[in-house]
N, C-alpha and C. Protein backbone atom coordinates (compact mmCIF):
# COMPACT_ATOMS: atom_id res chain seq x y z
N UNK A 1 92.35 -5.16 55.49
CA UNK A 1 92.40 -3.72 55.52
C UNK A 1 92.83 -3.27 56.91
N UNK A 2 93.88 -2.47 56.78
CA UNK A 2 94.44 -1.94 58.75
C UNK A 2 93.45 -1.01 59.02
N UNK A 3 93.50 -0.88 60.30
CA UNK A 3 93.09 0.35 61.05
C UNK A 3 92.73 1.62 60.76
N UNK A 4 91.88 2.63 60.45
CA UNK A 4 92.19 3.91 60.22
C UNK A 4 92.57 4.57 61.32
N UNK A 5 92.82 5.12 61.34
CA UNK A 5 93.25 6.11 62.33
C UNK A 5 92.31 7.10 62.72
N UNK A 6 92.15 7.83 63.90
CA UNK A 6 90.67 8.59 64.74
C UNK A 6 90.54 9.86 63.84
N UNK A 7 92.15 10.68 63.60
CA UNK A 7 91.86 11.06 62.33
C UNK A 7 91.40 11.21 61.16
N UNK A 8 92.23 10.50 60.83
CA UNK A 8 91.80 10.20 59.16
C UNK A 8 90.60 9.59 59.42
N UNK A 9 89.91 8.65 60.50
CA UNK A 9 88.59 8.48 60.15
C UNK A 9 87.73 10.07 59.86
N UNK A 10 87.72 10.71 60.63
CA UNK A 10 87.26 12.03 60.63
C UNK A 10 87.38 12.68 59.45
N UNK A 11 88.36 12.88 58.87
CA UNK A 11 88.65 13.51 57.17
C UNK A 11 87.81 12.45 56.72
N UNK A 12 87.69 11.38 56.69
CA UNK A 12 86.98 10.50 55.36
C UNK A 12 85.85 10.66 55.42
N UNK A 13 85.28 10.67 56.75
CA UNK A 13 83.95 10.96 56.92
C UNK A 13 83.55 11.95 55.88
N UNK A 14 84.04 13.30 56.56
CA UNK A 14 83.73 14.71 56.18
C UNK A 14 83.70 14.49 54.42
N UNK A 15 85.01 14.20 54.03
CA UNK A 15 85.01 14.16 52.76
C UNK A 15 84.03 13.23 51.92
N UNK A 16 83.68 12.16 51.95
CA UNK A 16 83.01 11.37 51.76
C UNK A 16 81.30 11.94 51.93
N UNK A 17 81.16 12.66 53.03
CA UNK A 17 79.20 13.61 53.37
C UNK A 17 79.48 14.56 52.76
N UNK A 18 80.57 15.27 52.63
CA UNK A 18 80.44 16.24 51.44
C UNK A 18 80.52 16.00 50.18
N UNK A 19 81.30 15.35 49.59
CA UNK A 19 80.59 14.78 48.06
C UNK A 19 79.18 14.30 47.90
N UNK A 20 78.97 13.39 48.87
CA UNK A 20 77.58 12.17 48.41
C UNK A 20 76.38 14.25 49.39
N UNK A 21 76.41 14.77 50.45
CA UNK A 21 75.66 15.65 50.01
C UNK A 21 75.14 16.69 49.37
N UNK A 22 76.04 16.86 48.86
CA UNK A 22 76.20 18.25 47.96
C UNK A 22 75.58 17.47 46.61
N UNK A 23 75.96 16.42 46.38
CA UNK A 23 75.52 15.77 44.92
C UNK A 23 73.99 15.26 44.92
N UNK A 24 73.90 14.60 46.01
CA UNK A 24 72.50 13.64 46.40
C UNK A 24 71.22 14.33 47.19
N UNK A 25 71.98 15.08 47.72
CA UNK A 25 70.96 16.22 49.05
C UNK A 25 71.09 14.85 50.76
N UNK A 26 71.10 16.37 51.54
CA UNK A 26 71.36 15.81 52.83
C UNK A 26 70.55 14.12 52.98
N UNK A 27 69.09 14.85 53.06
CA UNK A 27 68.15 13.61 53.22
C UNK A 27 68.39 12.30 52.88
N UNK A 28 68.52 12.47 51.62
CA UNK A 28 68.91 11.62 50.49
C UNK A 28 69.91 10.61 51.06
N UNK A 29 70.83 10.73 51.80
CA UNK A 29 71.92 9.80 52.04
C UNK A 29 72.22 9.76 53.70
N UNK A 30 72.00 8.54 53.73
CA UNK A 30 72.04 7.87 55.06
C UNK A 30 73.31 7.88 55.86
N UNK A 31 73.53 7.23 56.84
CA UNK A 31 75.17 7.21 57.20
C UNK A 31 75.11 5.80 56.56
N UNK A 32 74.87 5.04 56.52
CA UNK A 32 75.43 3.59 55.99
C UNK A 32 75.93 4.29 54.38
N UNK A 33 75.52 4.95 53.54
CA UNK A 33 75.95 5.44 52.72
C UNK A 33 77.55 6.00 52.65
N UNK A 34 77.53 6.82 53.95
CA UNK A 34 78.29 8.23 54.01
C UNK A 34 79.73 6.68 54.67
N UNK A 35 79.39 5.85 55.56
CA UNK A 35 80.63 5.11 56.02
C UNK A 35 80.90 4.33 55.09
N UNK A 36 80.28 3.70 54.23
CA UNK A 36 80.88 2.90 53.15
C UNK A 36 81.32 3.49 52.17
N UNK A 37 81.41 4.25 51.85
CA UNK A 37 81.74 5.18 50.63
C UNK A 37 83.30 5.79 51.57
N UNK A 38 83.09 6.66 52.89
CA UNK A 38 84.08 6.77 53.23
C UNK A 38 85.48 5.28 53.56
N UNK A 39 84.88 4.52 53.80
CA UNK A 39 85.75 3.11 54.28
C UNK A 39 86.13 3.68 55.74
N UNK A 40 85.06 3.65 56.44
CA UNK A 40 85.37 3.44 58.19
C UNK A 40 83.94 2.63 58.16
N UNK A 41 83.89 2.44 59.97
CA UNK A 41 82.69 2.55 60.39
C UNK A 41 81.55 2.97 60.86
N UNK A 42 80.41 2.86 61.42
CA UNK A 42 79.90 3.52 62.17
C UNK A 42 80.01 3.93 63.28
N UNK A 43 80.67 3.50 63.86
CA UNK A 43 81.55 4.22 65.21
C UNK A 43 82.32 4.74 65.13
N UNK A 44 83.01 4.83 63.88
CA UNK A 44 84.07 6.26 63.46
C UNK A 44 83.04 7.74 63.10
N UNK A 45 82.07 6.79 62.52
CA UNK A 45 81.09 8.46 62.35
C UNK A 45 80.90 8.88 63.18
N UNK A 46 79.68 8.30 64.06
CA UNK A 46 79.45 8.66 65.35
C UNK A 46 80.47 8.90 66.55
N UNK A 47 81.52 8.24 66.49
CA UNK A 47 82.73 9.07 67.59
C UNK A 47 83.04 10.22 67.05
N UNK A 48 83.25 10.74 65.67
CA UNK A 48 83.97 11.72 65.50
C UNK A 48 82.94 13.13 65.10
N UNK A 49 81.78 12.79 64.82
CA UNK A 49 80.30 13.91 64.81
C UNK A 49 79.51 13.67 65.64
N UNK A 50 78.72 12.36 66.07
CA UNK A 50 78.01 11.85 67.52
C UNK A 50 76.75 12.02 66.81
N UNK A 51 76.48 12.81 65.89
CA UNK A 51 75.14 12.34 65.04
C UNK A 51 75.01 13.09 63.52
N UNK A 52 74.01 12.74 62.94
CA UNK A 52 74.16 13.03 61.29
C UNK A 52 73.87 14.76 61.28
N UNK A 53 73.15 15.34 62.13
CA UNK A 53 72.88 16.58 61.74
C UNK A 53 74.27 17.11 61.94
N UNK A 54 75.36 16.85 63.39
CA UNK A 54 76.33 17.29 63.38
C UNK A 54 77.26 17.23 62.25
N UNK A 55 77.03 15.95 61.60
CA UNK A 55 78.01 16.16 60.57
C UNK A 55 77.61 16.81 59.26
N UNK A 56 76.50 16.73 59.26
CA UNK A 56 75.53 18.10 58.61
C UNK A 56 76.34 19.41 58.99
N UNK A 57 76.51 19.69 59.27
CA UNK A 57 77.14 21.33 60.22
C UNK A 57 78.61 21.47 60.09
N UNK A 58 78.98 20.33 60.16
CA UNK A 58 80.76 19.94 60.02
C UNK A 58 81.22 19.91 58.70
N UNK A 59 80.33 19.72 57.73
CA UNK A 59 80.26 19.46 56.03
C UNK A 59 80.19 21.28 55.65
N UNK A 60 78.55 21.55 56.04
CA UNK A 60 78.67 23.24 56.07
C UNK A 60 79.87 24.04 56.65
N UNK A 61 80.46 23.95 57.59
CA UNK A 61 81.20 24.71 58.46
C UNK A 61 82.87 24.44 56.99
N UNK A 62 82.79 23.46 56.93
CA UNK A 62 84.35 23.42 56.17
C UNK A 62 83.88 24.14 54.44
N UNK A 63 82.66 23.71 53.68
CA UNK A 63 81.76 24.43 52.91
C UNK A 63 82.69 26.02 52.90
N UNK A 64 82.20 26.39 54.21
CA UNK A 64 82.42 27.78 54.25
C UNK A 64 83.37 28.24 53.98
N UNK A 65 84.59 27.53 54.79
CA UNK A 65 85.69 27.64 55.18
C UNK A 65 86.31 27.50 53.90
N UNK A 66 86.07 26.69 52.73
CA UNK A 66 86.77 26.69 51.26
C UNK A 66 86.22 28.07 50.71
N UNK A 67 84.61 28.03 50.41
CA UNK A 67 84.68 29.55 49.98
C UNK A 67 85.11 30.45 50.71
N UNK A 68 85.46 30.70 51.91
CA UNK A 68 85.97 31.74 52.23
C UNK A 68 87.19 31.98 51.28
N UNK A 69 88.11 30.67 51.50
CA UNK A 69 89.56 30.86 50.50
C UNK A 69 89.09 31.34 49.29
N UNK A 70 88.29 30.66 49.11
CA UNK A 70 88.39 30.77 47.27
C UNK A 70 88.20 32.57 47.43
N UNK A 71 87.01 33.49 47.99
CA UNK A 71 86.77 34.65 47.83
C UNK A 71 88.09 35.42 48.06
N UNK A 72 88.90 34.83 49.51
CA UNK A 72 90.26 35.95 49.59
C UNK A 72 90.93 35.53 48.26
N UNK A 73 91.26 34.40 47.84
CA UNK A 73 91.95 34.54 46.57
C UNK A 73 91.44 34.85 45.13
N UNK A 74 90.70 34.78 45.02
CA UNK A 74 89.78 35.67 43.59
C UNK A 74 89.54 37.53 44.03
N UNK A 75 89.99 37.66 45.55
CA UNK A 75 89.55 38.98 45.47
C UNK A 75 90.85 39.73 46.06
N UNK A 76 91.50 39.01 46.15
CA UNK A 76 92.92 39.60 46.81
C UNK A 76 93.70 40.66 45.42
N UNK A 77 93.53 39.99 44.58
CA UNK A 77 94.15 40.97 42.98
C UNK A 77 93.48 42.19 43.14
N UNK A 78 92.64 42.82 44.07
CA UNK A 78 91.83 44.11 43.63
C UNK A 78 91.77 45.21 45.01
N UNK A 79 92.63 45.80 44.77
CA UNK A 79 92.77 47.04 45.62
C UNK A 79 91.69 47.81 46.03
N UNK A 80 91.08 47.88 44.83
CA UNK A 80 89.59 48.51 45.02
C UNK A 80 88.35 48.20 45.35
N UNK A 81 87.75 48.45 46.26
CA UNK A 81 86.52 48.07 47.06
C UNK A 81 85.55 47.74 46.08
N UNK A 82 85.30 48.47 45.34
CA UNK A 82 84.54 48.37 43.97
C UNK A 82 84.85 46.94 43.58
N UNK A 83 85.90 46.62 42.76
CA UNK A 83 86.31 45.95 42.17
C UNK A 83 86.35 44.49 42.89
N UNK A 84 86.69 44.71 44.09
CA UNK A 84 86.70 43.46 44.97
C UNK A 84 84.83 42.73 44.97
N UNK A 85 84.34 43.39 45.22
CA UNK A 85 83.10 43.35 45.27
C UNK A 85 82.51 42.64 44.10
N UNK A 86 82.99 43.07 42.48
CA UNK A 86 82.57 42.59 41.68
C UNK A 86 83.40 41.09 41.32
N UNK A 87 84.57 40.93 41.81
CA UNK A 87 85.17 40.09 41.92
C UNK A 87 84.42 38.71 42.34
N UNK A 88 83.74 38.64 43.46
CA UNK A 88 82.72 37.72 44.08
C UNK A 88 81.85 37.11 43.32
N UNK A 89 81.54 37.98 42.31
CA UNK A 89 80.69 37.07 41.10
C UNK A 89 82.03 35.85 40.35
N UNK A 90 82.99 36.76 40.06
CA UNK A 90 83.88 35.58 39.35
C UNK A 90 83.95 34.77 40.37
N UNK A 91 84.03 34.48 41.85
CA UNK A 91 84.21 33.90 42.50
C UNK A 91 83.00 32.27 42.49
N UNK A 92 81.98 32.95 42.04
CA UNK A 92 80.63 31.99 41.68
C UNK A 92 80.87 31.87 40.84
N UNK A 93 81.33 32.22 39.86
CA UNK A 93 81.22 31.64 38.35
C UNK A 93 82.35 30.41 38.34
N UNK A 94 83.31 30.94 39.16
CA UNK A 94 84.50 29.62 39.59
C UNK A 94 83.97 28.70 40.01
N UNK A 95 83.34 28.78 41.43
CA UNK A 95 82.70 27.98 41.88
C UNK A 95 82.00 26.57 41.17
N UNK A 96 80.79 27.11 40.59
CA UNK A 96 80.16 26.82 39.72
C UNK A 96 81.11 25.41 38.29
N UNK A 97 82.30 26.61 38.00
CA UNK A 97 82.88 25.89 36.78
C UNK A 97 83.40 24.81 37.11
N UNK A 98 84.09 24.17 38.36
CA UNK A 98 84.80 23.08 38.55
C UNK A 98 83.76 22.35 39.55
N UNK A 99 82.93 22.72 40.15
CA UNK A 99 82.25 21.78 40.96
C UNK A 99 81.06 20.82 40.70
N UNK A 100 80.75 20.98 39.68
CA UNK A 100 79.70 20.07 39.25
C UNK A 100 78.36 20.84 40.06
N UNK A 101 78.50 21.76 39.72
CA UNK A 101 77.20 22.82 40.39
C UNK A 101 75.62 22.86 40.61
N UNK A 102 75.42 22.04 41.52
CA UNK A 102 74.08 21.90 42.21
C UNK A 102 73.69 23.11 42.87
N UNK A 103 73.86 24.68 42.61
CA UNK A 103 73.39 25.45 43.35
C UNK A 103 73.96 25.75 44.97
N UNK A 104 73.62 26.51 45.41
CA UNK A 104 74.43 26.53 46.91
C UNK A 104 74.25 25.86 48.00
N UNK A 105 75.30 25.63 48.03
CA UNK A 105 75.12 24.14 49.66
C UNK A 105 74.10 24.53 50.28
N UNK A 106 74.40 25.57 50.79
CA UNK A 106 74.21 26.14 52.21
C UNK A 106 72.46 26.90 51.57
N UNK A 107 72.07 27.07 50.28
CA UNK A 107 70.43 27.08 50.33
C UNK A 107 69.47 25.57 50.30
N UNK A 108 70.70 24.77 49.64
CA UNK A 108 70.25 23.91 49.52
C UNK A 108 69.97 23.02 51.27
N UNK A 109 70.93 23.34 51.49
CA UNK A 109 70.44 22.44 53.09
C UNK A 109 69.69 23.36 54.07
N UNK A 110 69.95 24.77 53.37
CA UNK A 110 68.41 24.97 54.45
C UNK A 110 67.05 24.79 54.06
N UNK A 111 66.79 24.25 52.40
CA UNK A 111 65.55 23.99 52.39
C UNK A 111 65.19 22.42 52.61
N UNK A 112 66.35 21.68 53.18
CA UNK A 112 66.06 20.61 53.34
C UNK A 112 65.85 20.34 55.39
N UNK A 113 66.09 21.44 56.05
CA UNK A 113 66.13 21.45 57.41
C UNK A 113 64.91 22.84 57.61
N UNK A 114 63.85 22.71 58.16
CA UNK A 114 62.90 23.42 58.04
C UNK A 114 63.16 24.51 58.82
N UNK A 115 63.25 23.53 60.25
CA UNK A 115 63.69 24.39 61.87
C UNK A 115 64.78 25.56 61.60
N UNK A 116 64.39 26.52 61.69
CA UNK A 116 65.30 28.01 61.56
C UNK A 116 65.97 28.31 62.68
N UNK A 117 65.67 27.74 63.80
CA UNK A 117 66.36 28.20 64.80
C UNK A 117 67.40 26.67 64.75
N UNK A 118 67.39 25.27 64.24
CA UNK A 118 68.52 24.73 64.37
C UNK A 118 70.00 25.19 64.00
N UNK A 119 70.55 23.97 64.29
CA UNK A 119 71.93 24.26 64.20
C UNK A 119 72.30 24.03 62.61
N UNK A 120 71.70 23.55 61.58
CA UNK A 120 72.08 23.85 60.33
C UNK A 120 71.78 25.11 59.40
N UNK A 121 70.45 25.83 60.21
CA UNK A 121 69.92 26.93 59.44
C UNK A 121 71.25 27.82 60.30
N UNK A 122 71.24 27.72 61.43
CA UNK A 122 72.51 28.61 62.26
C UNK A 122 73.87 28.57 61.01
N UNK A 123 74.29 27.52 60.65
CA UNK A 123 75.51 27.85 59.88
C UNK A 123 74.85 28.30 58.33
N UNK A 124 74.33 28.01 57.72
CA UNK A 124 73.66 28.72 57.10
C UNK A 124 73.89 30.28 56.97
N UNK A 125 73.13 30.91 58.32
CA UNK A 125 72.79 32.23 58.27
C UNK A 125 74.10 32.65 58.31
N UNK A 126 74.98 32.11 59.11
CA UNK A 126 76.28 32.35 59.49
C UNK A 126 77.30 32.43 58.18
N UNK A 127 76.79 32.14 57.16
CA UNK A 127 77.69 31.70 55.83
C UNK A 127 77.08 33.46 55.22
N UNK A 128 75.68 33.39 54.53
CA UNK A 128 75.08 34.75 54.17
C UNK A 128 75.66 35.83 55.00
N UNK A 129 75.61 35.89 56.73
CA UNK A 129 75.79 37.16 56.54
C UNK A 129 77.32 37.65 56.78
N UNK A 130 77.75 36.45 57.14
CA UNK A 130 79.46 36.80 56.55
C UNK A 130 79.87 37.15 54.96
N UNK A 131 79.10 36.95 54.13
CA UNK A 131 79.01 37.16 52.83
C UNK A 131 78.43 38.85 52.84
N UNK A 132 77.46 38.98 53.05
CA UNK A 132 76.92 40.36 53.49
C UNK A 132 77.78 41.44 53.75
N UNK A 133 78.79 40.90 55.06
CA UNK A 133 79.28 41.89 56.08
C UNK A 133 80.29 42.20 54.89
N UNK A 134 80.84 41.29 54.69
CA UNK A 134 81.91 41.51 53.53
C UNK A 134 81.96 42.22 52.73
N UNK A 135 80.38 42.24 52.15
CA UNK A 135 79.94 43.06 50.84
C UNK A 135 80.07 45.02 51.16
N UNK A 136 79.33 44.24 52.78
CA UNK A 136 78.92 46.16 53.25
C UNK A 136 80.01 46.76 53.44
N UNK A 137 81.35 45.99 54.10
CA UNK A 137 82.47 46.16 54.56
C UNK A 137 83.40 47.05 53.67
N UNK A 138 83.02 46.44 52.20
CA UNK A 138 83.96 47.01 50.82
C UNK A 138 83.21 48.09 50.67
N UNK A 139 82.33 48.25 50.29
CA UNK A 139 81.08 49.75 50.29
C UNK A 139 81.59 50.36 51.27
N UNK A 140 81.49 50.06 52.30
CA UNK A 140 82.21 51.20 52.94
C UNK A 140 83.80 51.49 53.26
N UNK A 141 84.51 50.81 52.91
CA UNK A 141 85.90 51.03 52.61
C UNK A 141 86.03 51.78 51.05
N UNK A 142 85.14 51.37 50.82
CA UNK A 142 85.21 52.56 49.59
C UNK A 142 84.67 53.86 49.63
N UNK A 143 83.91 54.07 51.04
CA UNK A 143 82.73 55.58 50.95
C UNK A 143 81.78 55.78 50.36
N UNK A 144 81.34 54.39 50.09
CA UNK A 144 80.01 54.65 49.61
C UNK A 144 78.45 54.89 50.85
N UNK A 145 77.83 55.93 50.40
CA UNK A 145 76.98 56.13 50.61
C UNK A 145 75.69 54.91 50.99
N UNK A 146 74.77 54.47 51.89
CA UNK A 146 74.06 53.16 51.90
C UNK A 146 74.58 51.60 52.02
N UNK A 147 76.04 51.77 52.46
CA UNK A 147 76.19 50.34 52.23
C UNK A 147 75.85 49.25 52.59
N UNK A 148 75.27 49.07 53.61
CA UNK A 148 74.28 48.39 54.23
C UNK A 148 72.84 48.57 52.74
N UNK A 149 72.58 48.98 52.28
CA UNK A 149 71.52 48.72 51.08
C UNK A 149 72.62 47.96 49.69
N UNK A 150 73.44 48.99 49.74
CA UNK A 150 74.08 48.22 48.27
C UNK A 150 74.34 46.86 48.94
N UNK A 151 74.96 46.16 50.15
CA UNK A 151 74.87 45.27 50.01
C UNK A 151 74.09 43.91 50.32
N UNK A 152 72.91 44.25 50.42
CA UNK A 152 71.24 43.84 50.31
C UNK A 152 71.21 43.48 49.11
N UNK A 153 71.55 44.42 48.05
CA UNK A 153 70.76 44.63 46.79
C UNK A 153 72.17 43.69 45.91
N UNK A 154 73.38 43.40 46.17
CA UNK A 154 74.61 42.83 45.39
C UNK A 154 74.07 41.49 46.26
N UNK A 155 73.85 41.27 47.45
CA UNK A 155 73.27 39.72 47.75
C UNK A 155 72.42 39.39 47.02
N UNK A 156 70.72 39.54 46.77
CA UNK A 156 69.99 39.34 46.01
C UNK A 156 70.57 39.15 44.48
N UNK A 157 71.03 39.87 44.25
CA UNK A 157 72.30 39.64 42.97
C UNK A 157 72.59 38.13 42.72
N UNK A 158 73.47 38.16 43.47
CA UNK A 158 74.05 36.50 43.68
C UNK A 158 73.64 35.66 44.20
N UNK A 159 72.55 35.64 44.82
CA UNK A 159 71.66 34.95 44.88
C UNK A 159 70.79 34.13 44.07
N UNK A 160 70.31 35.43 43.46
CA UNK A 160 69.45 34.48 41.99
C UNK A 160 70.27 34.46 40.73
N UNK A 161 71.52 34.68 40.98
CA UNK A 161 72.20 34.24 39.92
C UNK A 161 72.48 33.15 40.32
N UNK A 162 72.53 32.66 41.22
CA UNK A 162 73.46 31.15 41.93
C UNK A 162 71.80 30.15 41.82
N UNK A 163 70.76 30.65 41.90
CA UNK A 163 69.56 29.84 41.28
C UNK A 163 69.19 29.68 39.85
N UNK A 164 69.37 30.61 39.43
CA UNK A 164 69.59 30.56 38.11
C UNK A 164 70.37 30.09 37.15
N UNK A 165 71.72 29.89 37.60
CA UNK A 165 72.79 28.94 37.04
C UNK A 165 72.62 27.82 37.22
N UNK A 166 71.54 26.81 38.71
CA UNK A 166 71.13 25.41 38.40
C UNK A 166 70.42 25.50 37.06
N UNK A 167 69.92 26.18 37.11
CA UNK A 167 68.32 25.70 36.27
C UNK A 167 68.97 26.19 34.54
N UNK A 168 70.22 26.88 34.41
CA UNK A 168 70.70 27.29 32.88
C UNK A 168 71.24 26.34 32.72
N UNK A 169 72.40 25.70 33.85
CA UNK A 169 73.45 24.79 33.64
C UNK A 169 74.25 25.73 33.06
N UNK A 170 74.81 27.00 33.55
CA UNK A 170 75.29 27.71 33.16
C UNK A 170 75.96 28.91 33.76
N UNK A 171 76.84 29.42 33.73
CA UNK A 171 77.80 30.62 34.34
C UNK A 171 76.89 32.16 33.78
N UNK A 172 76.22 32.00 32.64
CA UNK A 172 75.56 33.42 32.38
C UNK A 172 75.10 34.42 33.18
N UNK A 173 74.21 33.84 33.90
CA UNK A 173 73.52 34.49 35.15
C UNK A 173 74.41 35.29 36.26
N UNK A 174 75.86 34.72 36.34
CA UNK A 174 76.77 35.40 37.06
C UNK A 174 77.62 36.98 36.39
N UNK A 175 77.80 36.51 35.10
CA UNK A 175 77.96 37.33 34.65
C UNK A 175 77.09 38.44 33.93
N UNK A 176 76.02 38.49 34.16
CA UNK A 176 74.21 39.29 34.08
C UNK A 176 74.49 40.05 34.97
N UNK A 177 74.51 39.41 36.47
CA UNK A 177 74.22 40.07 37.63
C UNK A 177 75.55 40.56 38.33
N UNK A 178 76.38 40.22 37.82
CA UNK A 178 77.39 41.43 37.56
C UNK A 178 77.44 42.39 37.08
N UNK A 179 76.96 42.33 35.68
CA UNK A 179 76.67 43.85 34.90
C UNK A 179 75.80 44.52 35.32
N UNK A 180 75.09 43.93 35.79
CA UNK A 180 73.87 44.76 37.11
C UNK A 180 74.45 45.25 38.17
N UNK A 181 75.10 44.40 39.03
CA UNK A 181 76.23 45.17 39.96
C UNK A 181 76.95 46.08 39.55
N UNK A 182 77.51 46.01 38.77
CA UNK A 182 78.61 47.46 37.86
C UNK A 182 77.96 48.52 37.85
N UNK A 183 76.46 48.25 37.25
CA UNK A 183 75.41 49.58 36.91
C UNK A 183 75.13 49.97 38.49
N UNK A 184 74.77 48.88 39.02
CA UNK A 184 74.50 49.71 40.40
C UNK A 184 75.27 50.10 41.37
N UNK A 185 76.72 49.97 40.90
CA UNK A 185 77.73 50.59 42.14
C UNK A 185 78.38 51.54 41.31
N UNK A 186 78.04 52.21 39.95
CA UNK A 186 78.45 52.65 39.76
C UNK A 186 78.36 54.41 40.20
């Protein structure tokens, strides 16, 4: 087998801790796991994260960085603040449909990292309230009145719809708490 490259060790890593954690849970999987499955070594992990929580954070951080896409492109079709907004549920229900849906990364690894002030609850919070700002952002590009509450009350929304779809094995809950969103932005 040749060389990987400092690169591509780095992508395999990442790719490789994000499948086996998202499927298994952080804890759950070791780096001897995460390098054999990727095909490097342990000195490709550790040169290219320097330890497991980092690549904990590096897994979240790119996490984000896909849903972010996925939300501009499920919400880019909708001119309307309204509409964009409700859009975000299809965005979970997508989510959900092709990923083999264990619920959300990013709750899931903060109930597996206790410390709130670390650096995994940090990307974490950093994921919600970019989700948030977003929400309040459209509320008020639309003139709505409270948006800072409506979008409190459309998080909680998707929230326990995104808990609720582990436990249905199911997209319903997204589309529930949508029709709840509709009623309440209407």
């Amino acid at each position: 087998m040749g060389r990987t490259r400092p690169g591509d060790a780095r992508a395999k890593v990442l790719k490789a801790a994000s499948t086996l954690f998202y499927r298994d849970g952080i804890h759950a999987v070791g780096v001897d796991t995460v390098v054999a499955e990727a095909g490097v070594t342990k000195a490709a992990l550790y040169g290219n994260f320097g330890s497991k929580t980092r690549l904990v954070v590096a897994y979240l951080r790119e996490r984000d960085r896909l849903w972010q896409e996925e939300i501009d492109r499920i919400t880019a079709g909708h001119a309307d603040p309204r509409e964009r907004v409700l859009a975000v549920f299809d965005a979970y229900e997508a989510w959900l449909a092709r990923d083999d849906y264990r619920g959300c990364a990013f709750l899931n690894a903060a109930s597996e990292f206790p410390d709130a002030d670390g650096p995994v609850r940090e990307v974490v919070r950093h994921h919600k309230t970019a989700l948030h700002s977003y929400l309040r952002a459209q509320f008020e590009r639309g003139g709505r009145d409270h948006a800072e509450t409506l979008a409190d009350e459309v998080m909680l929304l998707l929230e326990g719809a995104a808990v609720t779809a582990v436990v249905a094995r199911n997209g319903r809950s997204f589309r529930t708490a949508k029709r709840l969103a509709e009623s309440l932005t209407a």
